[in-house]
C-alpha atoms as a PDB file:
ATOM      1  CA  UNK A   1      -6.542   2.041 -26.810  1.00  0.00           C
ATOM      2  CA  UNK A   2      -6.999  -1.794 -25.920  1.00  0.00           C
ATOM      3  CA  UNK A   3      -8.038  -2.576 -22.634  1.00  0.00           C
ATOM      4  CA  UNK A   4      -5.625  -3.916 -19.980  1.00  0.00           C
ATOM      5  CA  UNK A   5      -5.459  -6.736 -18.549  1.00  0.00           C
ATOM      6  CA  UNK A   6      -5.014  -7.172 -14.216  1.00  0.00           C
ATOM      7  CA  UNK A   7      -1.195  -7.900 -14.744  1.00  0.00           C
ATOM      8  CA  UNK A   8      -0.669  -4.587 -17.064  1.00  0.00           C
ATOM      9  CA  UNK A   9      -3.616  -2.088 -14.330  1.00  0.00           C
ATOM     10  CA  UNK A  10      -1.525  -3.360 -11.255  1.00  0.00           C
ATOM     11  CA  UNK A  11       1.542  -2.825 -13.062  1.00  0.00           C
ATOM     12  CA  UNK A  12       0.410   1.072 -13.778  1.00  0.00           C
ATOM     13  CA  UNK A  13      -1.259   1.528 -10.095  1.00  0.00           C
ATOM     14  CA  UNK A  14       2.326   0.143  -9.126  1.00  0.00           C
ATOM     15  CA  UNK A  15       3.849   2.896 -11.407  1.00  0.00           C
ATOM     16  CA  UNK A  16       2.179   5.675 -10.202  1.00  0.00           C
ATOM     17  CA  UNK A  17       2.930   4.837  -6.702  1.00  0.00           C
ATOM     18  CA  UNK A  18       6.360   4.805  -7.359  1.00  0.00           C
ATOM     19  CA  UNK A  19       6.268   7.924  -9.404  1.00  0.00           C
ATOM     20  CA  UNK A  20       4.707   9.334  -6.003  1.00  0.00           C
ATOM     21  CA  UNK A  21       7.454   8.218  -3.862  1.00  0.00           C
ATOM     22  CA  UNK A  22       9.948  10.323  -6.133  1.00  0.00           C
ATOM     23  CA  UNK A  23      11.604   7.389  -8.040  1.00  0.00           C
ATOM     24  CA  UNK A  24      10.847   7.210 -11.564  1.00  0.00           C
ATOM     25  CA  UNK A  25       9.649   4.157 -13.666  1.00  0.00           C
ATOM     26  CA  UNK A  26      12.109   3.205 -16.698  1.00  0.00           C
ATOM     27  CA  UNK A  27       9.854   0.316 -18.214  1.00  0.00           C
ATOM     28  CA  UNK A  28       7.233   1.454 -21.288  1.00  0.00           C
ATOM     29  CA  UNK A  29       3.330   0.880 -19.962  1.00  0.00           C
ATOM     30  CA  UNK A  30       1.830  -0.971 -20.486  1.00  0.00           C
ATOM     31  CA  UNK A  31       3.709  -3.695 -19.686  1.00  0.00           C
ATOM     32  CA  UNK A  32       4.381  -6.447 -21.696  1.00  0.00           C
ATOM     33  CA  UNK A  33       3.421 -10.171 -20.896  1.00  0.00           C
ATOM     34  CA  UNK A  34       6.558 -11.366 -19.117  1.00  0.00           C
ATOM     35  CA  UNK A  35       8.667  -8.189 -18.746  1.00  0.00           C
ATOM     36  CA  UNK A  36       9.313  -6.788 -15.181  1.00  0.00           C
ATOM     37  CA  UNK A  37       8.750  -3.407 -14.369  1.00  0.00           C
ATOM     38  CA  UNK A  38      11.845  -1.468 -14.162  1.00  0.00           C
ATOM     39  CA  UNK A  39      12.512   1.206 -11.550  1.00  0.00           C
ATOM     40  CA  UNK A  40      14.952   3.833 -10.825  1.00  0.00           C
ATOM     41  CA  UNK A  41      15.981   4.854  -7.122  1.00  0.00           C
ATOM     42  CA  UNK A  42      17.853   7.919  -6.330  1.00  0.00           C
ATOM     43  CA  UNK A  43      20.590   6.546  -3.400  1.00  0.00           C
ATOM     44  CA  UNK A  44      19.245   9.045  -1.185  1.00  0.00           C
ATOM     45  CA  UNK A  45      15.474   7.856  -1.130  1.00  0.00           C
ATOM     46  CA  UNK A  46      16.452   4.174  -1.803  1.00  0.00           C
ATOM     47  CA  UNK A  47      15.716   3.033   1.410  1.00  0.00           C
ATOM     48  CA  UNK A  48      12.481   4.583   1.818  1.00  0.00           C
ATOM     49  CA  UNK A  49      11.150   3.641  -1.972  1.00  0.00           C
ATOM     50  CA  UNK A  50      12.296  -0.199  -1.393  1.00  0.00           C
ATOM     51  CA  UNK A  51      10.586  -0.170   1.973  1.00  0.00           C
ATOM     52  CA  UNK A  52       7.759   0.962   0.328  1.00  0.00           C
ATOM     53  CA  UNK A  53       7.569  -1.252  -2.344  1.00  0.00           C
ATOM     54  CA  UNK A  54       7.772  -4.351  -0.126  1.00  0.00           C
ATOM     55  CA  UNK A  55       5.054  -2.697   2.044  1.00  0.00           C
ATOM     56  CA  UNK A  56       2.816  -3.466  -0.993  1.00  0.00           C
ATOM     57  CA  UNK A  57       3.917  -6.568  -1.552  1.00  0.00           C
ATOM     58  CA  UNK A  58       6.583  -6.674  -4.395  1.00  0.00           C
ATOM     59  CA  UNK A  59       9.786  -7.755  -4.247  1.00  0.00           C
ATOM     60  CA  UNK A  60      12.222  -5.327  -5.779  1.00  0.00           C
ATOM     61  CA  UNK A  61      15.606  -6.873  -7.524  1.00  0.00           C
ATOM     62  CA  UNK A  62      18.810  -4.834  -7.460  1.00  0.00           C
ATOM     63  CA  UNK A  63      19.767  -4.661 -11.410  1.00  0.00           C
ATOM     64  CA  UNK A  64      22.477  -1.922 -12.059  1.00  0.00           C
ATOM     65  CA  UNK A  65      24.698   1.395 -10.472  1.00  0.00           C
ATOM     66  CA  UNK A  66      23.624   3.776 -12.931  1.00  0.00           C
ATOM     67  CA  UNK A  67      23.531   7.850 -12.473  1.00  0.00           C
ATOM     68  CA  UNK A  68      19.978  10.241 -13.038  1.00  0.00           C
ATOM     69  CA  UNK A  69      19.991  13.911 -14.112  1.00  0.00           C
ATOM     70  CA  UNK A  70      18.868  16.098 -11.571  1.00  0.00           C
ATOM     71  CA  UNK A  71      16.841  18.719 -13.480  1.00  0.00           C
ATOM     72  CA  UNK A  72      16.941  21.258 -10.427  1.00  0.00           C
ATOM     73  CA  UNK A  73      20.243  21.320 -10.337  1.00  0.00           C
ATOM     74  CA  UNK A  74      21.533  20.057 -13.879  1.00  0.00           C
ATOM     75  CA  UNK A  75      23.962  18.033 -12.218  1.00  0.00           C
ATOM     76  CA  UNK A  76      24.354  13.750 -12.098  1.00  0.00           C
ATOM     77  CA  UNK A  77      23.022  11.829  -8.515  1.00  0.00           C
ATOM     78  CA  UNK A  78      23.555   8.598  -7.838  1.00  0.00           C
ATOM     79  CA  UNK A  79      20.909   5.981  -8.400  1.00  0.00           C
ATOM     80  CA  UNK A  80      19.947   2.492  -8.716  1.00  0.00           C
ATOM     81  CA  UNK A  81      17.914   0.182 -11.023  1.00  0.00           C
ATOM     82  CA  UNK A  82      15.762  -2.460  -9.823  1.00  0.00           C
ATOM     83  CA  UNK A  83      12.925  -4.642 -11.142  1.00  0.00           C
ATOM     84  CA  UNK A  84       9.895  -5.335 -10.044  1.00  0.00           C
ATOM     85  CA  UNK A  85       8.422  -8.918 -10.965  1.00  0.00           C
ATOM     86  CA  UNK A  86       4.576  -9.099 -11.221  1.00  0.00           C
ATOM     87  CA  UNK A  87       2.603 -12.253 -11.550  1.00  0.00           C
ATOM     88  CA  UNK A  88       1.761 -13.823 -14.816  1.00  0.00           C
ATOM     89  CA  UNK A  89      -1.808 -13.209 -15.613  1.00  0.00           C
ATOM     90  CA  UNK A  90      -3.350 -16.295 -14.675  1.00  0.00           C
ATOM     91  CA  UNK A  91      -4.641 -18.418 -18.001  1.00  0.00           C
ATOM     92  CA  UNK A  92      -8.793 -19.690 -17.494  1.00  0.00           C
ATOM     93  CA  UNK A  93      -8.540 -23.562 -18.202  1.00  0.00           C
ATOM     94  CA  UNK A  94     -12.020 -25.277 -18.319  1.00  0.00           C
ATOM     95  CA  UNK A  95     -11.971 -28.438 -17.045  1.00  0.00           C
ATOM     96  CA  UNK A  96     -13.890 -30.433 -19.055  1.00  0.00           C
ATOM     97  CA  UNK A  97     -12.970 -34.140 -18.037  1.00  0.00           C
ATOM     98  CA  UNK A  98     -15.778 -36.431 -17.038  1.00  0.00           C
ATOM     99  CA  UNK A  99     -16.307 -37.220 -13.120  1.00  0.00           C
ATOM    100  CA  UNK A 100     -18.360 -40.078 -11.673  1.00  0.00           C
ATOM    101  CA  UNK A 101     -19.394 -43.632 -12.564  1.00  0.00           C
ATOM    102  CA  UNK A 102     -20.179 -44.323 -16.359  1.00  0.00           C
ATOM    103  CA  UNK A 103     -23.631 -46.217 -16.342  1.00  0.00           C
ATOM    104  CA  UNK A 104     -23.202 -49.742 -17.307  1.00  0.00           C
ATOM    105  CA  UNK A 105     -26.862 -51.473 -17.902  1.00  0.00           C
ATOM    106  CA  UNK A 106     -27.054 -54.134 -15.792  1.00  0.00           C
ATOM    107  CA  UNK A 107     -27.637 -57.456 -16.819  1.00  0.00           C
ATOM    108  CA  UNK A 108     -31.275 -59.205 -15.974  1.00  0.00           C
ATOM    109  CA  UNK A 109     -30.695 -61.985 -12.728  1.00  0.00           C
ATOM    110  CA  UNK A 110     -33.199 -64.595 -13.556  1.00  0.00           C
ATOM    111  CA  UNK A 111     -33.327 -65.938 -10.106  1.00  0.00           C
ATOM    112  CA  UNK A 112     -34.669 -62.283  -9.456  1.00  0.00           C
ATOM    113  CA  UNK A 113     -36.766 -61.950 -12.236  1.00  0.00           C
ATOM    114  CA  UNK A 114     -38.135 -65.939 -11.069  1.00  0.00           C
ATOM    115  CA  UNK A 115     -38.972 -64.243  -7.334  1.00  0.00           C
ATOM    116  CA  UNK A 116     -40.957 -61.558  -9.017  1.00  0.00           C
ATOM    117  CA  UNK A 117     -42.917 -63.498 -11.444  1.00  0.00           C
ATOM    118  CA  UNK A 118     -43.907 -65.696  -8.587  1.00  0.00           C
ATOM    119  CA  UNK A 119     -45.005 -63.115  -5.783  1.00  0.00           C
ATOM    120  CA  UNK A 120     -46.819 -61.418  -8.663  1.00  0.00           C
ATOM    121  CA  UNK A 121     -45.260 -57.987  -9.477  1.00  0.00           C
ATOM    122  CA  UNK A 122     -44.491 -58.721 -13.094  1.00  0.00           C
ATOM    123  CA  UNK A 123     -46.672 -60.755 -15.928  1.00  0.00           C
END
């Protein structure tokens, strides 16, 4: 298995916490680069899921009406599809331009060079 990368692990923690809710997570994990992760929402938890979900900082987006089997019952309940955006994993760029003053050599001042020859400090 290839290892994740921090969009695809936050995109499975966020899956699992949904799962725990009781709604149940349509999208295949792990996520692909630019996909959003799909969710479905029984109508009678919806408000409590989507609360949830924006208590952990998401921003769910209504998508479709669509209806879920209920396995207890083997009978259709109403439910809703929303995704769940996640942040682009975030691309390393070196930044490799140059910063500062580009040494110039500077040119001999002969007056300079005249004061120094005189007081003694060069031969």
């Amino acid at each position: 298995m290839a290892l994740l990368n921090q969009r695809q692990q936050t995109a499975q923690a966020l899956a699992r916490e949904i799962e725990n809710l009781g709604a149940w997570v349509v999208s295949a994990l792990p996520l692909d680069d630019g996909k959003r992760l799909r969710v479905r929402i029984a109508d009678s938890d919806k408000n409590r899921v989507l609360q949830a979900i924006k208590d952990l900082g998401f921003e769910p987006m209504f998508v479709t009406i669509t209806m879920r089997t209920d396995v207890a019952t083997y009978s259709f309940i109403p439910a809703c599809d929303y995704e769940v955006a996640l942040a682009p994993e975030r691309q390393f760029v070196v930044d490799d331009r140059h910063t500062g003053e580009i040494a110039k050599p500077e040119k001999p001042n002969v007056e300079v060079e005249g004061v120094k020859k005189y007081l003694g400090l060069i031969k």
